[in-house]
N, C-alpha and C. Protein backbone atom coordinates (compact mmCIF):
# COMPACT_ATOMS: atom_id res chain seq x y z
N UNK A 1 28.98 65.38 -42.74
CA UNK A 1 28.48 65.84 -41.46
C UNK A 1 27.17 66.59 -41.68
N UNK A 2 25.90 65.99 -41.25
CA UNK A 2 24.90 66.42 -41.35
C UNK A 2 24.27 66.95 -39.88
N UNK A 3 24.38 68.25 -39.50
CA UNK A 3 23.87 68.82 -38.49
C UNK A 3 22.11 69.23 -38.69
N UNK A 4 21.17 68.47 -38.20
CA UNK A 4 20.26 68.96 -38.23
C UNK A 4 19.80 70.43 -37.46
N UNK A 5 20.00 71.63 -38.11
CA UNK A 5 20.02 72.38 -36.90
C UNK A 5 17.99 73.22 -37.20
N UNK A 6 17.68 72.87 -37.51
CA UNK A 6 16.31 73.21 -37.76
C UNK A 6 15.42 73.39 -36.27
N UNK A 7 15.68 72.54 -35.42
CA UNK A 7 15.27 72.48 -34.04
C UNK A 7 16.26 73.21 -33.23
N UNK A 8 17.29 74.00 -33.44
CA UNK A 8 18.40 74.88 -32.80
C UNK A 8 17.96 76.25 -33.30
N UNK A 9 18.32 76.41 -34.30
CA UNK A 9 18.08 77.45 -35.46
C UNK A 9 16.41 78.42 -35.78
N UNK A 10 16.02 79.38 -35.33
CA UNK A 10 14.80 80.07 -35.22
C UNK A 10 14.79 81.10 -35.56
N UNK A 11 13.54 81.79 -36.18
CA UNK A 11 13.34 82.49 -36.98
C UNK A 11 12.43 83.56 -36.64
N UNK A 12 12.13 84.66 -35.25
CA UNK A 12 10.76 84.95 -34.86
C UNK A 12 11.30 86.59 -35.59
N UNK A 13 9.74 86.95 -36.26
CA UNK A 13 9.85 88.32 -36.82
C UNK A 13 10.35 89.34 -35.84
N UNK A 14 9.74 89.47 -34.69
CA UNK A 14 10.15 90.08 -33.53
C UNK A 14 11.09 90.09 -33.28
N UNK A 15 12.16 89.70 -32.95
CA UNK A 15 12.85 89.00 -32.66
C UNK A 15 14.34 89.68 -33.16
N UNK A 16 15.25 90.37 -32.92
CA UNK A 16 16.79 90.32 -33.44
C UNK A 16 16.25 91.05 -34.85
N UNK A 17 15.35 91.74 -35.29
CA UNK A 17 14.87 92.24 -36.72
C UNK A 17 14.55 90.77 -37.37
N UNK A 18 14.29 89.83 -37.10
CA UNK A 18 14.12 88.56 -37.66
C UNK A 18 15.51 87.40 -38.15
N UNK A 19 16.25 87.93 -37.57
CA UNK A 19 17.22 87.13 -37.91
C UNK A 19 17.15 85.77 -37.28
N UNK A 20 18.26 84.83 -37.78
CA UNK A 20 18.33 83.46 -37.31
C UNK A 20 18.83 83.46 -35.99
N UNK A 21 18.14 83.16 -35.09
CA UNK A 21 18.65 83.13 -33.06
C UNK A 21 19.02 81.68 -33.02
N UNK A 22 19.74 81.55 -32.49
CA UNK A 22 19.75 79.73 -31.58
C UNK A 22 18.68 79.58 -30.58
N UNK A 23 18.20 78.77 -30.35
CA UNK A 23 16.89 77.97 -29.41
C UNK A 23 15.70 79.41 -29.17
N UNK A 24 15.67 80.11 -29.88
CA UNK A 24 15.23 81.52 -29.37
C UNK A 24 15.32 82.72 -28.45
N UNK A 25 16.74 82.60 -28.41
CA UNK A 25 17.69 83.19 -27.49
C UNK A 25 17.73 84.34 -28.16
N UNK A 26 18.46 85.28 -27.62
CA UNK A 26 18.50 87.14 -28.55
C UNK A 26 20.09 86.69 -28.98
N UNK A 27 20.55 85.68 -28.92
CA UNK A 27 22.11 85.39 -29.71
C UNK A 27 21.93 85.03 -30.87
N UNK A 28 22.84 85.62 -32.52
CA UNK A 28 22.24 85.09 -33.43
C UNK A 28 23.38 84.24 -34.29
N UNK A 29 23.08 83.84 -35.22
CA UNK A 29 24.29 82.88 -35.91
C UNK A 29 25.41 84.08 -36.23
N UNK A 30 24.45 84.97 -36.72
CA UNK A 30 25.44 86.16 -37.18
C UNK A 30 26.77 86.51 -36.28
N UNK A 31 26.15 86.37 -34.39
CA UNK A 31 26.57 86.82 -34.01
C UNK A 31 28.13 86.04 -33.39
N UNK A 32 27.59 84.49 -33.73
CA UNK A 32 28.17 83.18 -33.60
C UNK A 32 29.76 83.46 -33.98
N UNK A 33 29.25 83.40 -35.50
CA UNK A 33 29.71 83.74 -36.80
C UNK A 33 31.10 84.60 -36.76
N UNK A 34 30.34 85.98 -36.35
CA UNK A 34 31.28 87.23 -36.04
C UNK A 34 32.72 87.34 -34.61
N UNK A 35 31.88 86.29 -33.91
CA UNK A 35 32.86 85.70 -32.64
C UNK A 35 34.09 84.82 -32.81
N UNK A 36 33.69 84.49 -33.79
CA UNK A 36 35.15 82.76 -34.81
C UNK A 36 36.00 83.90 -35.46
N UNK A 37 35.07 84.68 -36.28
CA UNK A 37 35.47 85.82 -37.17
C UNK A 37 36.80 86.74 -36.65
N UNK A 38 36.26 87.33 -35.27
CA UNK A 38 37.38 87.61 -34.90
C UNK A 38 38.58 87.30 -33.68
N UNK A 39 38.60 85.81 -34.23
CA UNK A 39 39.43 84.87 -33.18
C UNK A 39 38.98 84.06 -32.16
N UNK A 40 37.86 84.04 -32.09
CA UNK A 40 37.71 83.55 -30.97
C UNK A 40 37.61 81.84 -30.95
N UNK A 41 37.67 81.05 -29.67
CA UNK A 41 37.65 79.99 -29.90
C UNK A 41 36.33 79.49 -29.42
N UNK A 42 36.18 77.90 -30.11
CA UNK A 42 34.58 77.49 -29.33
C UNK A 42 34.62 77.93 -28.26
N UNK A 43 35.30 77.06 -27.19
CA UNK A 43 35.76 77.12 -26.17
C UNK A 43 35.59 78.62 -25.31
N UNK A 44 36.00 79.80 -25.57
CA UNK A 44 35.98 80.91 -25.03
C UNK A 44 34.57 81.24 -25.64
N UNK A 45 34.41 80.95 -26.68
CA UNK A 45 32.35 81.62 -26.83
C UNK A 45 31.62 80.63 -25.67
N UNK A 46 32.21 79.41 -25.39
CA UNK A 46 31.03 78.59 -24.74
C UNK A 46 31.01 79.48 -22.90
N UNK A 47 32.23 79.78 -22.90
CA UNK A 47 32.36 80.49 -21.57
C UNK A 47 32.05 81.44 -21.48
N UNK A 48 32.00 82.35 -22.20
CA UNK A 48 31.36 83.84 -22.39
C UNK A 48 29.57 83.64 -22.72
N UNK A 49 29.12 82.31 -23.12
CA UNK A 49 27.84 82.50 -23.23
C UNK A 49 27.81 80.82 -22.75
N UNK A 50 27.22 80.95 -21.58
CA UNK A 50 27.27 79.43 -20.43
C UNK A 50 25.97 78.85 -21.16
N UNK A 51 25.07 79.48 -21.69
CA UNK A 51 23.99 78.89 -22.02
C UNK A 51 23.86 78.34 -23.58
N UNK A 52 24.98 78.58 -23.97
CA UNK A 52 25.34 78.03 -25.43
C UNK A 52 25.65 76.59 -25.36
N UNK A 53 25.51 75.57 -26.18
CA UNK A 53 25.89 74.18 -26.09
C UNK A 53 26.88 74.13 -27.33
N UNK A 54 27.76 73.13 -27.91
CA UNK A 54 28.76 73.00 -28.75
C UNK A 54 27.46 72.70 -29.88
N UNK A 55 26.36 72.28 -29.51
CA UNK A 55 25.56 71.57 -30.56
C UNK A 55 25.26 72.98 -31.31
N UNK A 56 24.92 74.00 -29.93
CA UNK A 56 24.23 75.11 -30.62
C UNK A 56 25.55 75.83 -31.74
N UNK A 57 26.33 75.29 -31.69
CA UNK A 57 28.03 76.11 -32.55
C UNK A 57 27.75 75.43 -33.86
N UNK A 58 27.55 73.99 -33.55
CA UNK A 58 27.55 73.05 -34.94
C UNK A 58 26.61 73.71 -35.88
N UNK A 59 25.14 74.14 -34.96
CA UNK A 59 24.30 74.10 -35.67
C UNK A 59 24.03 75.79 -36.49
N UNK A 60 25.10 76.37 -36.00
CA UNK A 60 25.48 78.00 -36.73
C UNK A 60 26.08 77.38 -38.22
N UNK A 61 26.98 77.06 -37.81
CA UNK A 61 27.84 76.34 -38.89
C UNK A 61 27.31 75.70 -39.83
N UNK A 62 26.16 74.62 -39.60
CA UNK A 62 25.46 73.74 -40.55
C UNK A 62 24.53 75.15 -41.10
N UNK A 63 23.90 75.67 -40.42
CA UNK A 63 22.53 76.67 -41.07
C UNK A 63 23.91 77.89 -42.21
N UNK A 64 24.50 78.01 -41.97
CA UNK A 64 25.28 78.79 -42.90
C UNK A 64 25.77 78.57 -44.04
N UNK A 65 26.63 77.09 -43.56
CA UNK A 65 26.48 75.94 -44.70
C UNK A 65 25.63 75.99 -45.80
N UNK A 66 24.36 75.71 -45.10
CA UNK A 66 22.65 75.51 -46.19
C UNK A 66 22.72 76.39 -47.06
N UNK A 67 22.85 77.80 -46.20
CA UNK A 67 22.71 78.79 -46.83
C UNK A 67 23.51 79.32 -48.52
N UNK A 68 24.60 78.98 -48.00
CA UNK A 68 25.61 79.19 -48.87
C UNK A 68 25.58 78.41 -49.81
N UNK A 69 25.45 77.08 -49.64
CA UNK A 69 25.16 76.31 -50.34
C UNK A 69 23.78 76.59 -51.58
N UNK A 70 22.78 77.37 -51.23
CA UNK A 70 21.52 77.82 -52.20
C UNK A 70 22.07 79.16 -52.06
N UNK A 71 22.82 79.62 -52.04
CA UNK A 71 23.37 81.45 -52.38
C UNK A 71 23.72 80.98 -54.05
N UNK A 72 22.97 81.96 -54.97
CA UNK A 72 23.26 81.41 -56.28
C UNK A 72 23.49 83.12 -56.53
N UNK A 73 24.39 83.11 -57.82
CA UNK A 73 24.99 84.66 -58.45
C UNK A 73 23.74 84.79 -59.82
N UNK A 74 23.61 85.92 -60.03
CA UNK A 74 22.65 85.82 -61.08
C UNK A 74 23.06 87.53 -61.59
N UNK A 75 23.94 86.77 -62.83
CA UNK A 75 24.32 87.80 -63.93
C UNK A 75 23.49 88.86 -64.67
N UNK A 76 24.16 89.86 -65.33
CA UNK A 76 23.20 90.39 -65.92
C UNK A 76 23.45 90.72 -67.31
């Protein structure tokens, strides 16, 4: 499953202290993230935030993915 979320996913310095927003909204993956985190379902985030799309959920998920995926440990 390859979510392109690069066109979802934004980055403005201004912005949330610069964190990752969806479409440039003040909502951030973090905040996505923290909503699953503590129970919540797509479903009840999509209703609590009407302007969210399921794409914009995928594309939390895929950008975290990436992330984690190049998160490397570096011993000492």
């Amino acid at each position: 499953m390859d979510i392109d979320y690069h066109n979802i996913i934004t980055i403005e310095p201004g912005k949330r202290g610069g964190k990752p927003c969806i479409r440039s909204l003040r909502i951030t993956v973090d905040d996505v993230l923290d909503y699953f985190a503590a129970g919540m379902t797509e479903q009840e985030i999509l209703e609590d935030f009407n302007y969210l799309t399921h794409e914009d959920i995928l594309a939390c998920f895929a950008f975290a993915a990436d992330r984690e995926r190049h998160t490397r440990v570096i011993s000492g």
